[in-house]
N, C-alpha and C. Protein backbone atom coordinates (compact mmCIF):
# COMPACT_ATOMS: atom_id res chain seq x y z
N UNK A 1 73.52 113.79 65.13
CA UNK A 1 72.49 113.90 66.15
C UNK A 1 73.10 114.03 67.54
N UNK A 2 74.38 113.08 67.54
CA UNK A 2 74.89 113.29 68.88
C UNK A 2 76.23 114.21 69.26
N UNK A 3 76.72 114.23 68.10
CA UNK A 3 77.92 115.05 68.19
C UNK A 3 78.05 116.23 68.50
N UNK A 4 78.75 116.78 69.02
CA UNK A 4 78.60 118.00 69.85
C UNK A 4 80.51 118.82 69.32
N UNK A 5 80.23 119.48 68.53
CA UNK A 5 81.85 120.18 67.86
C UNK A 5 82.28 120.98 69.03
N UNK A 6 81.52 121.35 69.97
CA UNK A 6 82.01 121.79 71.04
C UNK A 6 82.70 121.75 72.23
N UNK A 7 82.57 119.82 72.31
CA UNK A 7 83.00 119.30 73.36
C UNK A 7 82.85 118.09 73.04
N UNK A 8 82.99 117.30 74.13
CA UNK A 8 82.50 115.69 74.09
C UNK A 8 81.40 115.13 74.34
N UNK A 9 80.83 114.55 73.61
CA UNK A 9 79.61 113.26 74.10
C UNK A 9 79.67 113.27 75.35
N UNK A 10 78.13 113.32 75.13
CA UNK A 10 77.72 113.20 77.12
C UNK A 10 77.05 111.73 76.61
N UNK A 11 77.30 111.11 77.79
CA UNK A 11 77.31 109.36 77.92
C UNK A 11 76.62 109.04 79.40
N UNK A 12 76.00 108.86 79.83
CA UNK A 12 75.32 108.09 80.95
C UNK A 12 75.86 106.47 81.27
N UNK A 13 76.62 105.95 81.90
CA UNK A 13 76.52 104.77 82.08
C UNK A 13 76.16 104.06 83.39
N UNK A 14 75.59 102.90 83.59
CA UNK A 14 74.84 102.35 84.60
C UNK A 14 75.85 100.81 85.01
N UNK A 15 76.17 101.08 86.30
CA UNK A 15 76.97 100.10 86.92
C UNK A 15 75.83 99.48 87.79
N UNK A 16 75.36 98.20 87.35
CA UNK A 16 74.34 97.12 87.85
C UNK A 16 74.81 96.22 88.83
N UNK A 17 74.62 96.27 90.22
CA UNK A 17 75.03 95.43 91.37
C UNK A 17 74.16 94.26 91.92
N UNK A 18 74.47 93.08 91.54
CA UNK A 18 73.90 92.26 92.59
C UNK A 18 74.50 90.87 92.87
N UNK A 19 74.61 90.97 94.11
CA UNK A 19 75.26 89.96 94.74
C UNK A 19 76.87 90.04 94.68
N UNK A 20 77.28 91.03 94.42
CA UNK A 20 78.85 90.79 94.33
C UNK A 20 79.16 90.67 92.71
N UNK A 21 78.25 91.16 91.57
CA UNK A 21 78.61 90.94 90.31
C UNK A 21 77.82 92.31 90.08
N UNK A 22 78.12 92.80 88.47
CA UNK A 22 77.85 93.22 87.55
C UNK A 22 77.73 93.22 86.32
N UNK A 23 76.87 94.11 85.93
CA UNK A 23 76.44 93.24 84.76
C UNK A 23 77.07 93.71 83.48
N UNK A 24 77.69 93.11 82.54
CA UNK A 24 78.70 93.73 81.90
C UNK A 24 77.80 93.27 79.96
N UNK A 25 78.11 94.24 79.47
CA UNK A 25 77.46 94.03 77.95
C UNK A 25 78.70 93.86 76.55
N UNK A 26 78.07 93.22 76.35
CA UNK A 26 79.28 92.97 74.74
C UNK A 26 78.44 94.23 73.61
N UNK A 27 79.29 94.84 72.92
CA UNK A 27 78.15 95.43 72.29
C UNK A 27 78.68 94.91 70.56
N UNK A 28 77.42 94.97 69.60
CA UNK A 28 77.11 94.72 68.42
C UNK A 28 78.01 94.28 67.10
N UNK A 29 78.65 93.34 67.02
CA UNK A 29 79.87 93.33 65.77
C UNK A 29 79.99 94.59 65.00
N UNK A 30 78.70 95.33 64.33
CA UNK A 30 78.64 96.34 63.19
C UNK A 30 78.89 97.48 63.80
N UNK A 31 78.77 97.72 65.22
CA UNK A 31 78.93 99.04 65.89
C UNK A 31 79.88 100.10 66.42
N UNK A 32 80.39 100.50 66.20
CA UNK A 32 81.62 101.54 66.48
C UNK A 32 82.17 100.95 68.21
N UNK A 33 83.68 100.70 67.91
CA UNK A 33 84.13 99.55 69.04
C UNK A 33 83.57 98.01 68.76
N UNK A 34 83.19 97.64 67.80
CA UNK A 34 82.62 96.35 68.47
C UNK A 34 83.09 94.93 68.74
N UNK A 35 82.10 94.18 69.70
CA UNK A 35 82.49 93.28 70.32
C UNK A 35 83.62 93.88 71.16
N UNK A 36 83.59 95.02 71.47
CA UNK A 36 83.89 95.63 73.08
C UNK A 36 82.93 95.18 73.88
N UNK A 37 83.31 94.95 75.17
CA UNK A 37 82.57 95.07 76.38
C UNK A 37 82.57 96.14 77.17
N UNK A 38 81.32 96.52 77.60
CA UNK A 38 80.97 97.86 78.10
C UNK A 38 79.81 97.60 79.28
N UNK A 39 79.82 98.70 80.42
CA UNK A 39 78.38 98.75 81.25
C UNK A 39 77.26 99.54 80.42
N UNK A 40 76.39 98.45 80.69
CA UNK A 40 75.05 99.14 79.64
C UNK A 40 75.25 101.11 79.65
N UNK A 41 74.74 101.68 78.81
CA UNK A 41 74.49 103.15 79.12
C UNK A 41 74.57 103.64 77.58
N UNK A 42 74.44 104.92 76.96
CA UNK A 42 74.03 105.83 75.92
C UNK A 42 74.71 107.09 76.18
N UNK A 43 74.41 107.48 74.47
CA UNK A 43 74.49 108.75 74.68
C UNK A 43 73.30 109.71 74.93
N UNK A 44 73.25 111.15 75.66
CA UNK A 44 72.55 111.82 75.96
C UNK A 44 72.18 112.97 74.54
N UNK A 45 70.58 112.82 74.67
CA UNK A 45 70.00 114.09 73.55
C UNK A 45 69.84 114.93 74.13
N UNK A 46 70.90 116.06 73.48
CA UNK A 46 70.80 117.34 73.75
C UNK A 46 69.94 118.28 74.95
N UNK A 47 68.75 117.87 74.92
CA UNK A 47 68.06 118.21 76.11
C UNK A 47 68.04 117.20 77.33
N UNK A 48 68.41 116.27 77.29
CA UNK A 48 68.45 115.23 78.40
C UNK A 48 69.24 115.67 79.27
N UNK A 49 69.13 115.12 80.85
CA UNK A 49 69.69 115.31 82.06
C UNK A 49 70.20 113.51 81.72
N UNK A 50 71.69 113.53 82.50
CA UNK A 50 72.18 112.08 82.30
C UNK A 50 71.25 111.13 83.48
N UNK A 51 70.58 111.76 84.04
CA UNK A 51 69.55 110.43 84.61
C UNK A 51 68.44 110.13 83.93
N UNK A 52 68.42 111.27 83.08
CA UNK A 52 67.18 110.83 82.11
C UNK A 52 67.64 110.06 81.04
N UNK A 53 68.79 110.36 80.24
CA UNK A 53 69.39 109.62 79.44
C UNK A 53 69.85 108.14 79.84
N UNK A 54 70.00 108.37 81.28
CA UNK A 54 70.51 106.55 81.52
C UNK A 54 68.99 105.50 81.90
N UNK A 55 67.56 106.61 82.30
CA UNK A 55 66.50 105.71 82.43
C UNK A 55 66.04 105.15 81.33
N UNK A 56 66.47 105.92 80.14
CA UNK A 56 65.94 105.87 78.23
C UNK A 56 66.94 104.73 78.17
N UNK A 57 68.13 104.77 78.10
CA UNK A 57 68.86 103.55 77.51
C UNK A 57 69.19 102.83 78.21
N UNK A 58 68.88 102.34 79.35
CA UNK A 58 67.80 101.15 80.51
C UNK A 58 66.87 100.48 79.78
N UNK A 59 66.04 101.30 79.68
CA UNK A 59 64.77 100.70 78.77
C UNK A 59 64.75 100.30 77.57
N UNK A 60 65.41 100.61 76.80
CA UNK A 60 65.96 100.36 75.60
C UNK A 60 66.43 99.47 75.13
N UNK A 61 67.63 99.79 76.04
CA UNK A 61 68.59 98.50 75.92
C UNK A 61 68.29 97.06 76.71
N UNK A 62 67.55 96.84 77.92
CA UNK A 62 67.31 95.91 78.79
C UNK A 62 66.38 95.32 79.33
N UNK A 63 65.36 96.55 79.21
CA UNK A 63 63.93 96.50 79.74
C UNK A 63 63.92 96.93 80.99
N UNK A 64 64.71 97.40 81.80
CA UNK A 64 64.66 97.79 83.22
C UNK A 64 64.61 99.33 83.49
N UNK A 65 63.69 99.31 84.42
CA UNK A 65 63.48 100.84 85.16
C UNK A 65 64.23 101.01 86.48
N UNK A 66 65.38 101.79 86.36
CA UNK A 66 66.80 101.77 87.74
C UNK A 66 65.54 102.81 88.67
N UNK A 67 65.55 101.99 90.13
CA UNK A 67 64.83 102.52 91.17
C UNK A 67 65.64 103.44 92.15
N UNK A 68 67.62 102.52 92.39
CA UNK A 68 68.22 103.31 93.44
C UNK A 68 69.49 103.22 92.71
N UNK A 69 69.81 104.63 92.62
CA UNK A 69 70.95 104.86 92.01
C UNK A 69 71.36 105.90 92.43
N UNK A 70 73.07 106.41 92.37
CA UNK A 70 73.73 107.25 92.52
C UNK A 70 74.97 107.33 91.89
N UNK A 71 75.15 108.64 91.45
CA UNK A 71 76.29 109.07 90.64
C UNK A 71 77.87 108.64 91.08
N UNK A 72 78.88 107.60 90.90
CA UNK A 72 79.86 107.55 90.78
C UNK A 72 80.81 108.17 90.85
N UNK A 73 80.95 109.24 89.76
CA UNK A 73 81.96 109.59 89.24
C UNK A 73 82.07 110.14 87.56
N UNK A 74 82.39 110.98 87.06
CA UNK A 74 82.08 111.70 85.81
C UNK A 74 83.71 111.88 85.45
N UNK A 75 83.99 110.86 84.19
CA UNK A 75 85.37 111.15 83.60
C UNK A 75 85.09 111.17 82.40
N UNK A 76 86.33 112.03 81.66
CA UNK A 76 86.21 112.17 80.54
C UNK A 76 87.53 111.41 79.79
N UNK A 77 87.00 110.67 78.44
CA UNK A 77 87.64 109.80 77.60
C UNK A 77 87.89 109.93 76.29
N UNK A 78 89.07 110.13 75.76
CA UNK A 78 89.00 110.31 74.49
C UNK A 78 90.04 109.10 73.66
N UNK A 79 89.42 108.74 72.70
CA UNK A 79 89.31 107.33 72.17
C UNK A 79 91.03 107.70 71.31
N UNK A 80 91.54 106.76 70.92
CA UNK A 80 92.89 107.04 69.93
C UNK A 80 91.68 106.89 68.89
N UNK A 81 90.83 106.85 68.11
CA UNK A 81 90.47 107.11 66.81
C UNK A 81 89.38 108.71 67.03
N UNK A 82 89.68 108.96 68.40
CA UNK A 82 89.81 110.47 67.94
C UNK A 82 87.84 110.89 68.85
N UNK A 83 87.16 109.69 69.51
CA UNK A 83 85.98 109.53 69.93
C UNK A 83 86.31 110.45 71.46
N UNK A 84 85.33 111.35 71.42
CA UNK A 84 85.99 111.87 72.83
C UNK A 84 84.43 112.28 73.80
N UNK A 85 84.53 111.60 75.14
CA UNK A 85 82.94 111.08 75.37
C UNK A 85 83.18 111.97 76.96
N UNK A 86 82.67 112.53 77.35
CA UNK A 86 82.06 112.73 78.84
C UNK A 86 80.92 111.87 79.97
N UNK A 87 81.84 110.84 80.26
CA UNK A 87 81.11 109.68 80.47
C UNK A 87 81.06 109.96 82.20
N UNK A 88 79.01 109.60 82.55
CA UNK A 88 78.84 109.69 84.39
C UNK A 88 78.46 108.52 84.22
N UNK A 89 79.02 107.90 85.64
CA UNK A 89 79.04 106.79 85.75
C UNK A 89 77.51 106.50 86.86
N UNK A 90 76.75 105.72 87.11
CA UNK A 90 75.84 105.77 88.25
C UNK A 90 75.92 104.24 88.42
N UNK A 91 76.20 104.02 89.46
CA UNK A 91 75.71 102.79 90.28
C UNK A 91 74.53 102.46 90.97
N UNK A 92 73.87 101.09 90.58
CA UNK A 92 72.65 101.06 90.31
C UNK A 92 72.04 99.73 91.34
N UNK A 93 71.76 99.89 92.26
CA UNK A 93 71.44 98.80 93.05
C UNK A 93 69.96 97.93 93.20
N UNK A 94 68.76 98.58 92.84
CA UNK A 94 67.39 98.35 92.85
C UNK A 94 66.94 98.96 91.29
N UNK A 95 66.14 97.70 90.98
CA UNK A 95 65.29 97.99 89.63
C UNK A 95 64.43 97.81 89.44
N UNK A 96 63.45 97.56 88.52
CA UNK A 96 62.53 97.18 88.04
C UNK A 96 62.23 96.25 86.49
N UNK A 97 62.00 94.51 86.59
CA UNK A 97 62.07 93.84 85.37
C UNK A 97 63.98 93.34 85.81
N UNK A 98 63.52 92.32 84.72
CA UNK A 98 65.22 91.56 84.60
C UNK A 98 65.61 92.06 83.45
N UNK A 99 66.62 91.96 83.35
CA UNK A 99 68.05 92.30 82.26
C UNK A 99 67.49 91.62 81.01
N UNK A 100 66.32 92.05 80.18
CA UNK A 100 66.47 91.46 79.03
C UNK A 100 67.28 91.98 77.85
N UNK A 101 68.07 91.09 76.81
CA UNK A 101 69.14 91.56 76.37
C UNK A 101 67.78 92.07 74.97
N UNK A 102 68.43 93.75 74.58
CA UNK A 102 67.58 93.82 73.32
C UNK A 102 68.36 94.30 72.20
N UNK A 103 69.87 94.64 72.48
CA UNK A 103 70.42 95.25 71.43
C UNK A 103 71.77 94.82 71.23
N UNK A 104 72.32 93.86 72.51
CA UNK A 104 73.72 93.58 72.95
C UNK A 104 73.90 92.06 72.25
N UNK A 105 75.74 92.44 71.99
CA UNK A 105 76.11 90.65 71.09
C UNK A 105 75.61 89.53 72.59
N UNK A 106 75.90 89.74 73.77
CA UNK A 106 75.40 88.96 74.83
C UNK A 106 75.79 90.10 75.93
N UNK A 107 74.68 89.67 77.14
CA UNK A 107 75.01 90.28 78.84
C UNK A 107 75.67 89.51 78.91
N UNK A 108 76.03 89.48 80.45
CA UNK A 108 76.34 88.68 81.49
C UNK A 108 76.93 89.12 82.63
N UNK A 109 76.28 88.68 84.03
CA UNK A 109 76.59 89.01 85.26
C UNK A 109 78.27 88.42 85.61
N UNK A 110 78.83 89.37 86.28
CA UNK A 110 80.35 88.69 86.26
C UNK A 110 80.92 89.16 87.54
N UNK A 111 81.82 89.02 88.24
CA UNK A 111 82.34 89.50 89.64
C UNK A 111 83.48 90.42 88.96
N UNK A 112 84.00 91.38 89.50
CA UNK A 112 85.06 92.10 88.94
C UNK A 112 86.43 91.83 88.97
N UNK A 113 86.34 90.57 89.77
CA UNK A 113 87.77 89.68 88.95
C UNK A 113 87.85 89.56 87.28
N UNK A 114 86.91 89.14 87.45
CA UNK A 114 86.33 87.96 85.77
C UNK A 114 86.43 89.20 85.05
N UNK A 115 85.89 90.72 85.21
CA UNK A 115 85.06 91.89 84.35
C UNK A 115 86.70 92.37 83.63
N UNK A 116 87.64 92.37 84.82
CA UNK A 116 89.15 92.61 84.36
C UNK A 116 89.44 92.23 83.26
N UNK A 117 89.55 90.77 83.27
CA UNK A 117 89.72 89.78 82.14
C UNK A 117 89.32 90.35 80.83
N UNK A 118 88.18 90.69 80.54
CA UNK A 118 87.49 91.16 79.68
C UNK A 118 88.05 92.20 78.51
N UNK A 119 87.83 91.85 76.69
CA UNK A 119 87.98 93.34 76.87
C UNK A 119 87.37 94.50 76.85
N UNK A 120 87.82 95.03 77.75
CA UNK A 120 86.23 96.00 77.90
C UNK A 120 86.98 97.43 76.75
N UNK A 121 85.85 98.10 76.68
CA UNK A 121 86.05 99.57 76.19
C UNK A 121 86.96 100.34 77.44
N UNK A 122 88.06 101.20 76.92
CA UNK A 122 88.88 102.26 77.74
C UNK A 122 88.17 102.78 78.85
N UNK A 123 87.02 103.44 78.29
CA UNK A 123 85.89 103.95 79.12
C UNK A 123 85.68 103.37 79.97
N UNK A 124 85.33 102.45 79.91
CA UNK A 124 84.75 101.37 81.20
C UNK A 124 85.46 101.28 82.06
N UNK A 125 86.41 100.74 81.46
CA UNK A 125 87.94 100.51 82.10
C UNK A 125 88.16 101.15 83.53
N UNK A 126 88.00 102.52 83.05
CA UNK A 126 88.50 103.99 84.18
C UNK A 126 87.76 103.43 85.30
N UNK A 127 86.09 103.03 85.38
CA UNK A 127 85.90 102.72 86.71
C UNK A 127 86.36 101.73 87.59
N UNK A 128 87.20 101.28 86.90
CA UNK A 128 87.05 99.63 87.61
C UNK A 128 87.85 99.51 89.16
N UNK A 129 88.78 100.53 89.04
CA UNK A 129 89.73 100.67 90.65
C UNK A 129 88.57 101.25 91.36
N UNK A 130 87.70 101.95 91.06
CA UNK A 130 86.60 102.51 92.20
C UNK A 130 85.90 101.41 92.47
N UNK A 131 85.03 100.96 91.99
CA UNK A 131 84.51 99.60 92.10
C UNK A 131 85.01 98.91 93.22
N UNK A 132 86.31 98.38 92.82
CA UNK A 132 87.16 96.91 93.52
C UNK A 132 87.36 98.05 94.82
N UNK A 133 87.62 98.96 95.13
CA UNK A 133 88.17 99.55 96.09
C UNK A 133 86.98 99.98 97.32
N UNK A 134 85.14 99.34 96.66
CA UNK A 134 84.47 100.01 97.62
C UNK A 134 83.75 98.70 97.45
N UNK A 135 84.33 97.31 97.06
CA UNK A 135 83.46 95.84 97.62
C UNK A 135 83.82 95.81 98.95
């Protein structure tokens, strides 16, 4: 459904700001990576625009409707087991509803000291010098 033999997964991900933290997701024991930590976000269906794809797996995943957001940064990642994703990043400052968890092993809000620590997915990873470099 999502695979694309042509290229890589298009991925939407949503960098959640408040107060000096973000909100960082563990995702699913059974799930490809899991018990990685990742910023909430999906992959995009075929006809989706990645802001439409990141308002769908917002809702999905959290219950929240992102009000002010802007695009990051768009890198591309390809996994050593061969996963190769076209991941935009959007940073997300105003929403709508709280962070309810609906699909994740746990959230949690963290400062990007702590998010380091973590292990996060590769992917994720890539943003993290942009981040620390524009607190």
């Amino acid at each position: 459904m999502f695979d694309n033999p042509e290229g890589p997964v298009r991925v939407s991900v949503g960098i959640l700001r408040k107060d000096n933290t973000v909100l960082l997701c563990q995702r699913g024991i059974n799930h490809r990576y899991g018990l990685k930590w990742e910023f909430p976000g999906g992959k995009a269906f075929p006809d989706e625009s990645p802001v439409e794809c990141l308002e769908r797996e917002l809702e999905e995943e959290l219950g929240l409707v992102p009000c002010k957001m802007r695009v990051l940064s768009t890198i591309r990642h390809i996994y050593d087991d061969g996963g190769d994703f076209l991941l935009t990043f959007f940073e997300i400052t105003e929403w709508e509803g709280d962070p309810t968890n609906h699909v994740f092993e746990k959230i949690e809000w963290l400062d990007l000291a702590t998010v380091e620590t973590y292990d996060l997915l590769e992917g994720s990873r890539a943003i993290l010098e942009y981040l620390k470099s524009s607190e």
